[in-house]
Protein backbone atom coordinates (compact mmCIF):
# COMPACT_ATOMS: atom_id res chain seq x y z
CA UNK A 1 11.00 -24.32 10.51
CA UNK A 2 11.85 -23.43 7.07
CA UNK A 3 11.61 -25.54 4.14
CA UNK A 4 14.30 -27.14 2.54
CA UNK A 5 14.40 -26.44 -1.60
CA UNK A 6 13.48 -28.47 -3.83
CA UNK A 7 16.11 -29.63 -6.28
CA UNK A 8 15.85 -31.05 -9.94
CA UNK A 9 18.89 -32.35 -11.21
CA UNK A 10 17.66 -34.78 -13.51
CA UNK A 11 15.47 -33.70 -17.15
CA UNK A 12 11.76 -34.15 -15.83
CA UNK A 13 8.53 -33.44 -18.45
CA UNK A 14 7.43 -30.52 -16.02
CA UNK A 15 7.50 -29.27 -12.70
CA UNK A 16 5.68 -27.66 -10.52
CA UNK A 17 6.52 -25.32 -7.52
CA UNK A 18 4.07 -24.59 -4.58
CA UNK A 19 3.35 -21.49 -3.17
CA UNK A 20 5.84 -20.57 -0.85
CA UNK A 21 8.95 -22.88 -1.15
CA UNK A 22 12.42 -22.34 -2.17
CA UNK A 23 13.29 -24.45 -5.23
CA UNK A 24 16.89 -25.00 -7.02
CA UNK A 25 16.53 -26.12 -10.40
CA UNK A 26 18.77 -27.66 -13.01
CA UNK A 27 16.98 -28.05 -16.39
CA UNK A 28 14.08 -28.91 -17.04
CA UNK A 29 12.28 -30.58 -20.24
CA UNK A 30 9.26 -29.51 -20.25
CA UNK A 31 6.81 -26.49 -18.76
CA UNK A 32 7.78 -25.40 -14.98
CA UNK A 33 5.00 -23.61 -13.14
CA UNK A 34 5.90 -21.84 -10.42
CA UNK A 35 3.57 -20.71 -7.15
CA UNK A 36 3.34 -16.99 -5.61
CA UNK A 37 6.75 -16.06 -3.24
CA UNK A 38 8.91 -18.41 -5.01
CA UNK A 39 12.94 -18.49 -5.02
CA UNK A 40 14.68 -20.35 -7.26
CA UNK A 41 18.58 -21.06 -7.01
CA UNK A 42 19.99 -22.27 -10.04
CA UNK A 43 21.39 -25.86 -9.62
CA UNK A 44 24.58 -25.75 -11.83
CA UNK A 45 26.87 -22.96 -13.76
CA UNK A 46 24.64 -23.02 -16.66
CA UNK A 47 22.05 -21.91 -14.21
CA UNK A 48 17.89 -22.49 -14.42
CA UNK A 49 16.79 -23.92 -17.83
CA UNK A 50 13.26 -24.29 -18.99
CA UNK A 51 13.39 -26.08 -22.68
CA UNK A 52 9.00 -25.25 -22.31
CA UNK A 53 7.18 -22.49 -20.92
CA UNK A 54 8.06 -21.08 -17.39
CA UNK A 55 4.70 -20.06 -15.60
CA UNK A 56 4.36 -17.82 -12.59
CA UNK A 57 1.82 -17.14 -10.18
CA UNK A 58 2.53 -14.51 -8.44
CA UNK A 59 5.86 -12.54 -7.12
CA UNK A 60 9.17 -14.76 -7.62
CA UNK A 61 13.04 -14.07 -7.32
CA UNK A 62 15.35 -16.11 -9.71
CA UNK A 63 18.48 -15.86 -7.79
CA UNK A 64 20.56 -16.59 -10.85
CA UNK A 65 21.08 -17.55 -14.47
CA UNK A 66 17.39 -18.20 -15.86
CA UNK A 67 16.62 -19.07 -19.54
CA UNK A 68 13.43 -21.18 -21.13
CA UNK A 69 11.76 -21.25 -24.07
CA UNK A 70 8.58 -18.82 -23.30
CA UNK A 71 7.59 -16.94 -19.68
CA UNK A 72 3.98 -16.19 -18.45
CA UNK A 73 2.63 -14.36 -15.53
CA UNK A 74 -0.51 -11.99 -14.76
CA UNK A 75 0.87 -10.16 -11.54
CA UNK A 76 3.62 -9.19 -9.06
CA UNK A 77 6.52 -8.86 -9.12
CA UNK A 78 9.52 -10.59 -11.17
CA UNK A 79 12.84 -10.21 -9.81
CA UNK A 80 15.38 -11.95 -12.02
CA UNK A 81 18.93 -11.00 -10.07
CA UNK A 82 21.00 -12.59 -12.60
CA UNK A 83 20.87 -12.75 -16.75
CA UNK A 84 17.11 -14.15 -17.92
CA UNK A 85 16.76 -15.55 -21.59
CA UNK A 86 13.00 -16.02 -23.01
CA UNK A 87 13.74 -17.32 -26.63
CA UNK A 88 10.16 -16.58 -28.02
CA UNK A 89 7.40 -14.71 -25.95
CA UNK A 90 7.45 -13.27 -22.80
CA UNK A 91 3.70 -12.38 -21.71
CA UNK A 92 3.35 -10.54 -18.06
CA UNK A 93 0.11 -8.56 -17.47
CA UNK A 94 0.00 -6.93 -14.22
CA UNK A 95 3.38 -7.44 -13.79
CA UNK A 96 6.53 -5.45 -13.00
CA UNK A 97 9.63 -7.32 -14.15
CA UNK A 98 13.43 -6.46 -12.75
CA UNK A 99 16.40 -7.75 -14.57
CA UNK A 100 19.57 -7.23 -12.86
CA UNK A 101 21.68 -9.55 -14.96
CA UNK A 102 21.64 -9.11 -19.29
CA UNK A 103 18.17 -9.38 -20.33
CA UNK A 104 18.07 -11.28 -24.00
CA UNK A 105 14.33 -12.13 -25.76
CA UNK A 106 11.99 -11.81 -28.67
CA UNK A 107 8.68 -10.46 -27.97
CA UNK A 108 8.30 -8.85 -24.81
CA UNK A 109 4.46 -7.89 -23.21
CA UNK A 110 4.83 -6.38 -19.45
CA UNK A 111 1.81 -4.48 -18.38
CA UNK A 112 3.25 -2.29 -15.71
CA UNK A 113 6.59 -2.01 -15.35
CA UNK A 114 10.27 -3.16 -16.89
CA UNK A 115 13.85 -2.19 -15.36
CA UNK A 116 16.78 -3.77 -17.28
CA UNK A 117 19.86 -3.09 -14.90
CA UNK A 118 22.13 -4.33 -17.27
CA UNK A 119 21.97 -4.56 -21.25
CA UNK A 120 19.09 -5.53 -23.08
CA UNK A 121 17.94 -7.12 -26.80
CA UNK A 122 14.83 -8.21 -27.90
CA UNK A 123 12.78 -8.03 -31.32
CA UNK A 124 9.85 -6.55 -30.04
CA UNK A 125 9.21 -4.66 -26.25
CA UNK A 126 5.76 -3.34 -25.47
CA UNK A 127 4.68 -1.87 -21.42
CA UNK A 128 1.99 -0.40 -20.72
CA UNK A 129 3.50 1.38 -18.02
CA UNK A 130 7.32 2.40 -17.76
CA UNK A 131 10.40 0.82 -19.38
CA UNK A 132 13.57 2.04 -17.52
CA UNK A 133 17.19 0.75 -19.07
CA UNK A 134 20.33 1.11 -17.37
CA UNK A 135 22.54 -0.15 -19.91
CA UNK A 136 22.61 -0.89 -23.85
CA UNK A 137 19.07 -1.13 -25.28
CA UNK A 138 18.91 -3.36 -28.67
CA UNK A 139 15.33 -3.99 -30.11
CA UNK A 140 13.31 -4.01 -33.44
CA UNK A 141 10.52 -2.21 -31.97
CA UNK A 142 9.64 -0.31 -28.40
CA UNK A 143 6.34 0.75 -27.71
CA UNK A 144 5.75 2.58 -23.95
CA UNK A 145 2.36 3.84 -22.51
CA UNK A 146 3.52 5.94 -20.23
CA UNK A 147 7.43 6.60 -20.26
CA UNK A 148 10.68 5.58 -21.73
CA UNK A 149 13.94 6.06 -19.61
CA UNK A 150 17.37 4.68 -21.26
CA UNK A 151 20.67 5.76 -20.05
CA UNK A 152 22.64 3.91 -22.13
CA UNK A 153 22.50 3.75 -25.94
CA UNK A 154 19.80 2.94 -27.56
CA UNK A 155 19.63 0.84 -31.09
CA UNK A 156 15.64 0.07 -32.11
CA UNK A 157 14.53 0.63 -35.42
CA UNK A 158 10.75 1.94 -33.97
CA UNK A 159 9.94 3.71 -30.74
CA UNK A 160 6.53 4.75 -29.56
CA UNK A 161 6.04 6.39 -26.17
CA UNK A 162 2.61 8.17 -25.07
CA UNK A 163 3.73 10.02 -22.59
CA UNK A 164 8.10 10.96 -22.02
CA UNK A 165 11.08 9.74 -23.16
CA UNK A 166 14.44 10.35 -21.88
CA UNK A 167 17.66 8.57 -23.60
CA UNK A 168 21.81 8.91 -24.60
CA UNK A 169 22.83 7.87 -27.84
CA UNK A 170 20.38 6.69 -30.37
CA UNK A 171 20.33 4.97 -33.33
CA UNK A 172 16.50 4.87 -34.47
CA UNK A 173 15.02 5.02 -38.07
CA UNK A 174 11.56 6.30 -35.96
CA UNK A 175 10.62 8.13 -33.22
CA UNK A 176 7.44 8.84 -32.00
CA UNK A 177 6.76 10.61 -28.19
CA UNK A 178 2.99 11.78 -27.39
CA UNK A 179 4.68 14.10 -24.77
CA UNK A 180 8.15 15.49 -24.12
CA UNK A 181 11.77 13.67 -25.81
CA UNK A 182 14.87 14.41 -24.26
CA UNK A 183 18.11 12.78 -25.75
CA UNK A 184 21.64 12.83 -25.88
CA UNK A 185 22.05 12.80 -29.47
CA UNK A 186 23.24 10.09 -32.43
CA UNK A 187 20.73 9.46 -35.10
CA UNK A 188 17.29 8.98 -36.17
CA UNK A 189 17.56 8.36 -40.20
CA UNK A 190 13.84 8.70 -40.85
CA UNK A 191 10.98 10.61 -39.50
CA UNK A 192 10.51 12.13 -35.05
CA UNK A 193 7.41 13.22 -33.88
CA UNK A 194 6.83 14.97 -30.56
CA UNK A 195 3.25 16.28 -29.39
CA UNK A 196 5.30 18.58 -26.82
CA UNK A 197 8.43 19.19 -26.57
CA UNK A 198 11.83 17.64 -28.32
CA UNK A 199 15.23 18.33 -27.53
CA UNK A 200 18.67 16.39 -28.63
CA UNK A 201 21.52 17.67 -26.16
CA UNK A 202 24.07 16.67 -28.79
CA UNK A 203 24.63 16.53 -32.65
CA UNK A 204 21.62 14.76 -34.12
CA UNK A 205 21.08 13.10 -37.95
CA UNK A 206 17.69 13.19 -38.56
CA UNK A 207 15.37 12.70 -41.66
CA UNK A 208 12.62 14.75 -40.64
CA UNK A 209 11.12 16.46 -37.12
CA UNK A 210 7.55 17.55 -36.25
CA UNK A 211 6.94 18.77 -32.60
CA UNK A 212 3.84 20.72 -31.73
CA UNK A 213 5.56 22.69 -29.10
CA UNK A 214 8.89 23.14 -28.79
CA UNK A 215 12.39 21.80 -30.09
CA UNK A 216 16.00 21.88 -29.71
CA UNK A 217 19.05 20.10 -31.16
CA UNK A 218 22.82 19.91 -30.61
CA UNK A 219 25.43 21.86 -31.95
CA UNK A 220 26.29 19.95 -35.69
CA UNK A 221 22.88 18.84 -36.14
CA UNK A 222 21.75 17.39 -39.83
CA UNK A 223 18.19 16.80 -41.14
CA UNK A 224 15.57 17.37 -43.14
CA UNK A 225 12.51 19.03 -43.01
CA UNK A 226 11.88 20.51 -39.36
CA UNK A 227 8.32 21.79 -38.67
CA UNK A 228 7.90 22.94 -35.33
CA UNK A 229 4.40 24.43 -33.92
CA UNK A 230 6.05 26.64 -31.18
CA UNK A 231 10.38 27.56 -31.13
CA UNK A 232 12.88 25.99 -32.73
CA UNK A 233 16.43 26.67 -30.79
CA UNK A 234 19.78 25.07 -32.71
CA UNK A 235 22.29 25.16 -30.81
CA UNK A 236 25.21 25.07 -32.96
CA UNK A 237 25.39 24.78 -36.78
CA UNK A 238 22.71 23.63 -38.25
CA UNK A 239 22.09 21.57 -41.78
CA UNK A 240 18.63 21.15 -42.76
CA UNK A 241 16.27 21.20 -46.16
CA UNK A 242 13.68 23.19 -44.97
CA UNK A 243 12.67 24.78 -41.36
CA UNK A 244 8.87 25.76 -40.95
CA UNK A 245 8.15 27.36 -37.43
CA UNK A 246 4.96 28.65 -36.31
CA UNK A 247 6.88 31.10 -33.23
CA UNK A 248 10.38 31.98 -33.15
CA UNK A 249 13.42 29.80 -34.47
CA UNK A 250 17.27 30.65 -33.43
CA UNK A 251 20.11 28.85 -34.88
CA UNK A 252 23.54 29.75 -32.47
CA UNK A 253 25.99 29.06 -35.37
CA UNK A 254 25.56 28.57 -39.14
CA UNK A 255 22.66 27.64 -41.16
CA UNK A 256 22.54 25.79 -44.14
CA UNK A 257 19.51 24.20 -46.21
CA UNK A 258 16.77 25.35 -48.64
CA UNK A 259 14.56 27.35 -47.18
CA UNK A 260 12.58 28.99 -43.58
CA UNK A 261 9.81 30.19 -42.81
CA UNK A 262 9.24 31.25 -39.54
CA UNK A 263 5.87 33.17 -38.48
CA UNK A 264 7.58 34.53 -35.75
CA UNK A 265 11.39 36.04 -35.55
CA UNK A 266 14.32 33.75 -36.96
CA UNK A 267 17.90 34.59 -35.51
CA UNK A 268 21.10 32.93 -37.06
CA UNK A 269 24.31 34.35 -34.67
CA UNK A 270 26.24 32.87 -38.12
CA UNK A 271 25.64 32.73 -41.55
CA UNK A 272 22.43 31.77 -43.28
CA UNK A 273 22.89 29.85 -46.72
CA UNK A 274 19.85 29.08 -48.24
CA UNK A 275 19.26 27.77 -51.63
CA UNK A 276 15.61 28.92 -51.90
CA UNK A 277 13.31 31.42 -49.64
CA UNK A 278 13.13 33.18 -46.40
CA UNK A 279 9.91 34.45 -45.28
CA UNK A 280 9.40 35.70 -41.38
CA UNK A 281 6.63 37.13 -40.15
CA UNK A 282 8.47 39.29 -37.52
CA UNK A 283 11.85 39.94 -37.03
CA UNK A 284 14.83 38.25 -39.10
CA UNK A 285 18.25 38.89 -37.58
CA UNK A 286 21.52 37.14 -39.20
CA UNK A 287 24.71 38.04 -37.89
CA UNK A 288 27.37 37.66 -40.83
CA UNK A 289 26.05 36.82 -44.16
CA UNK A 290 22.18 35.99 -45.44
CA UNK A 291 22.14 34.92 -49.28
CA UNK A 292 18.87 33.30 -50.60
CA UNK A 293 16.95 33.34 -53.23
CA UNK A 294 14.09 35.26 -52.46
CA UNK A 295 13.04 37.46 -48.87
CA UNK A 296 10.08 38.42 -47.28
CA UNK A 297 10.43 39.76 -43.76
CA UNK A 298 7.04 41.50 -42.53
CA UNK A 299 8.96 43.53 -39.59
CA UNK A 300 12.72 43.89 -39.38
CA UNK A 301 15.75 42.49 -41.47
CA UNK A 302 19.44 42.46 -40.21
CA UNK A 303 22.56 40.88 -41.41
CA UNK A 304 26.23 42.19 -42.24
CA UNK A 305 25.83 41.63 -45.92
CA UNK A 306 22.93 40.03 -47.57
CA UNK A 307 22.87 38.75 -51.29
CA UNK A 308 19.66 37.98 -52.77
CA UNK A 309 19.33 35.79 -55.94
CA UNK A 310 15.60 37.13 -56.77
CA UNK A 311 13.80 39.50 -54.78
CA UNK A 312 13.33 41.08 -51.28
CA UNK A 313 10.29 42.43 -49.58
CA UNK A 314 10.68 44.15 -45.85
CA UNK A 315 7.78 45.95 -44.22
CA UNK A 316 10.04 47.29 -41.44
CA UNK A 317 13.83 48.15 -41.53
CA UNK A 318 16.31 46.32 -43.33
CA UNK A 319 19.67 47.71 -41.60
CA UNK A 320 22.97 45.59 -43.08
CA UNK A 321 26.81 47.25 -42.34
CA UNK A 322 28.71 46.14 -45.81
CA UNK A 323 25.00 46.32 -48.00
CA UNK A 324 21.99 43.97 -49.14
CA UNK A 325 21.75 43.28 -53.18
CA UNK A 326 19.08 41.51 -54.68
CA UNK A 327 17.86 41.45 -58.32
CA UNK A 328 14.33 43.32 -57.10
CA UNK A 329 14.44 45.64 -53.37
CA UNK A 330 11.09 46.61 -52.04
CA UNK A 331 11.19 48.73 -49.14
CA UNK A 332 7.12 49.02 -47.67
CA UNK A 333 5.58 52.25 -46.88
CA UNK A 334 7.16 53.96 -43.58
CA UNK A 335 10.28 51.70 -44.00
CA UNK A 336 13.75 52.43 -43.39
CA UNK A 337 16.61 50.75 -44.82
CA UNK A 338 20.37 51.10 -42.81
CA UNK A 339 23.09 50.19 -45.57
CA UNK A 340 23.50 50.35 -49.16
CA UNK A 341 20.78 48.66 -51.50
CA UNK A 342 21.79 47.32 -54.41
CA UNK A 343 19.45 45.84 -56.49
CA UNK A 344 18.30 45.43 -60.80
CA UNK A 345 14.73 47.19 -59.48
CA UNK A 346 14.43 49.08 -56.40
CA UNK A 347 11.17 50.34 -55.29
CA UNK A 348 10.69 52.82 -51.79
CA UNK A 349 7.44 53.08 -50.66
CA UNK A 350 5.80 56.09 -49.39
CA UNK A 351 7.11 58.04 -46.30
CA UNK A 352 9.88 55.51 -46.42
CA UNK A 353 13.74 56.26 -45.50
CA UNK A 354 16.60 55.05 -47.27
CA UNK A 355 20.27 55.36 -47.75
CA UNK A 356 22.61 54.53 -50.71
CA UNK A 357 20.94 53.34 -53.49
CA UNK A 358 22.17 51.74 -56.45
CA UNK A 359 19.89 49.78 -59.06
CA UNK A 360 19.76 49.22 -62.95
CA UNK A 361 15.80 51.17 -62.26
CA UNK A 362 15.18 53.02 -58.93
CA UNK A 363 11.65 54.54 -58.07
CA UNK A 364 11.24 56.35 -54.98
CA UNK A 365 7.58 56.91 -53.65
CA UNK A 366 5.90 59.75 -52.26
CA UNK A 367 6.94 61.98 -49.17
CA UNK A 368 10.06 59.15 -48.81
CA UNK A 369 13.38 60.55 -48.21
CA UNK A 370 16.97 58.73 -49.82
CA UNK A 371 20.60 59.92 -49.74
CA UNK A 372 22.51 59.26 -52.85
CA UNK A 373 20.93 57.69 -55.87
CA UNK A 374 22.89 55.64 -58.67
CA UNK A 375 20.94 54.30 -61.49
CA UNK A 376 19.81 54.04 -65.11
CA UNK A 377 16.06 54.95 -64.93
CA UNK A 378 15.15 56.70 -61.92
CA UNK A 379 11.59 57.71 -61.14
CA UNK A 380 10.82 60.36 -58.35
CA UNK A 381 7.36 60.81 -56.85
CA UNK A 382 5.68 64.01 -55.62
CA UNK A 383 7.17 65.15 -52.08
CA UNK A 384 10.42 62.75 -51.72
CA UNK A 385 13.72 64.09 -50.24
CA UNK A 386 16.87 62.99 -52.08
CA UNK A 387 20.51 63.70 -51.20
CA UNK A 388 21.78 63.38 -55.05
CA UNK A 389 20.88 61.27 -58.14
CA UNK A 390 23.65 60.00 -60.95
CA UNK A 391 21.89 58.45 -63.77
CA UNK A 392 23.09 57.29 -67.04
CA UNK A 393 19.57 56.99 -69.13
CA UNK A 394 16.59 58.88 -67.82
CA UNK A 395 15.55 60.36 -64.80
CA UNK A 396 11.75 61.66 -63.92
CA UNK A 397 10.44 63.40 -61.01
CA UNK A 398 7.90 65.57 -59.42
CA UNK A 399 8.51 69.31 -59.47
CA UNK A 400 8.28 69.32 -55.74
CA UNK A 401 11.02 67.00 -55.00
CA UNK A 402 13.36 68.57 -52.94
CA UNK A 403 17.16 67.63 -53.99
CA UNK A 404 20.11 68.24 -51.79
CA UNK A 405 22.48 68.51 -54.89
CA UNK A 406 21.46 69.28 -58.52
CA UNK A 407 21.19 64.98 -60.12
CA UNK A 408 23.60 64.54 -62.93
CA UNK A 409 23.34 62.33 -66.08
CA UNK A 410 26.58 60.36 -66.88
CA UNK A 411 27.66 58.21 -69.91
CA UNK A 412 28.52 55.36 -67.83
CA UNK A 413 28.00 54.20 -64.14
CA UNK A 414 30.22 53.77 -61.68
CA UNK A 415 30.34 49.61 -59.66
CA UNK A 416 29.08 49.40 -56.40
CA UNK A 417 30.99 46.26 -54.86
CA UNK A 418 29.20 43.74 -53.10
């Protein structure tokens, strides 16, 4: 025969539950403690309140409004079916807790798992295990062991997880995952750090982002400095201060900021704006317009038009359509160079192939072959190949130069637009 509940409907300085039997509870002034394979109804409207500390033995189900002033358990299973309010310290050890109802607290310890089914605040959330959210997740700081799992949006100012994350909307000043991130997008305003892998589906603000492996954000993203140990894939336009990537970046839009340096390739299927330098180990491939101040690509440049501030430097091939100008060219030895160069100095290494040229001071090194030549001071070394030279002040070269028209000295220059 079952047992009937036991009912409180008057204050009491504690109560205590055995193991085993349904209870239905008003208030209560004072501690409750609570035996393993409890229910408790709530008595009245306002539900199950506990002005002291609620203590729990083992598994329990509170089958509707529950709110006191601290909770305790160290294991099973806590099913709370409607909303549960602990105003100071909740403290559950080997615990998994399940909040169906809105979930509102300060500190929060659960050693195993936490599922808030609907929306959630708190100052301060640690689990050693998992923390799943359903809803709206509100907190000063979250720290997860093992993994983080919010669908709805998610407002902490610090979040620590060791091992995943996944998340919609954020609005974090840090973010810290030992593993792999995946969000929606929103903003983090100070510093993320990934050990694996990070990737924002969505437009991001961000201050800065380190990931060891791998990282992508949304079309529209905004930060700071980005160093990432592996590929860096923007999916959009991208607005940054610096990028430093160890393998390949590619940014499918714009890019704006201060500088790159990628040891790998870097592709940009926009423009690239930078206020400082690029330097890529490999390949750099920009499909409308690259202007920086200073380039160093040890394998292949492309872009439409470039204009350089300072200097370039290109072991490979630089091949633009409408021309790359920079104040100093240098083309390295067995390069080749697609488009017209315009530059204050331009130097062509040995064995190296150009086209148009047109500098304040040209010098062409040995065995390397040019077409047409416009410049003040040109200097010719033993060997080269040269379509034609036009030069206003002085022009030297090696009596074995082969030149496909006679050069010709001119009082004044004429503009190469770029």
């Amino acid at each position: 025969m079952a047992l009937p509940p036991r009912t409180s409907s008057i204050p009491m300085s504690s109560m205590e539950i055995p193991p085993g039997t349904p209870a239905q509870i008003g208030r209560v002034e004072g501690d409750l403690r609570v035996g393993r394979k409890v229910e408790i109804r709530p008595e009245g409207p306002e539900g199950t309140v506990v002005t002291g500390t609620a203590f729990f033995a083992g598994d329990a189900r509170l089958l509707g409004p529950f709110e006191c002033r601290a909770l305790e358990m160290r294991r099973g299973t806590l099913e709370a079916r409607d909303r549960l309010t602990v105003h100071e310290q909740l403290e559950a050890q080997d615990v998994e807790l399940d909040v169906r109802g809105e979930f509102r607290g300060d500190r929060v310890e659960v050693g195993r798992r936490v599922t808030f089914r609907a929306a959630a605040t708190a100052r301060r959330i640690e689990v050693g295990g998992a923390l799943v959210a359903a809803q709206a997740l509100t907190a000063e700081e979250i720290s997860v062991g093992g993994s983080l799992e919010a669908n709805g949006p998610m407002t902490v100012r610090r979040v620590a997880v060791g091992g995943r994350l996944r998340s919609g909307t954020v609005t974090l000043e840090e973010l810290e995952v030992g593993g792999v991130a995946e969000i929606e997008g929103g903003t983090i305003s100070k510093a993320i750090s990934a050990g694996g892998v990070f990737a924002a589906r969505g437009a991001l603000t961000f201050g800065s982002l380190d990931v060891g492996g791998k990282a992508s954000v949304g079309p529209g993203s905004t930060g700071g400095r980005i160093d990432v140990g592996g590929k860096l894939d923007a999916l959009g336009d991208l607005t940054f201060l610096s990028i430093d990537v160890g393998g390949a970046g590619n940014v499918r839009g714009n890019g704006t900021g201060r500088s790159v340096d990628a040891g790998g390739g870097f592709m940009v299927e926009g423009d690239l704006r930078l206020e400082e330098d690029l330097e890529v180990g490999g390949v750099a491939r920009i499909a409308k317009t690259l202007s920086a101040r200073r380039v160093d690509v040890g394998g292949e440049l492309r872009a439409q038009v470039a204009r350089i501030s300072d200097r370039v430097e290109v072991g490979g091939e630089i091949g633009t359509q409408d021309g790359l100008k920079a104040d100093r060219i240098g083309i390295g030895r067995k390069g080749r160079a697609r488009g017209p160069l315009v530059g204050g100095r331009i130097e062509i290494g040995r064995k190296a192939e150009v086209e148009a040229l047109f500098g304040a001071e040209v010098r062409v090194g040995e065995s390397a072959r040019t077409g047409p030549i416009v410049a003040d001071r040109v200097e010719i070394e033993a060997g080269a190949t040269v379509h034609s030279v036009l030069y206003r002040t002085s022009l030297r070269s090696d009596p074995s130069v082969r030149f496909g028209e006679p050069p010709r000295q001119v009082a004044t220059l004429p503009n190469f637009p770029l």
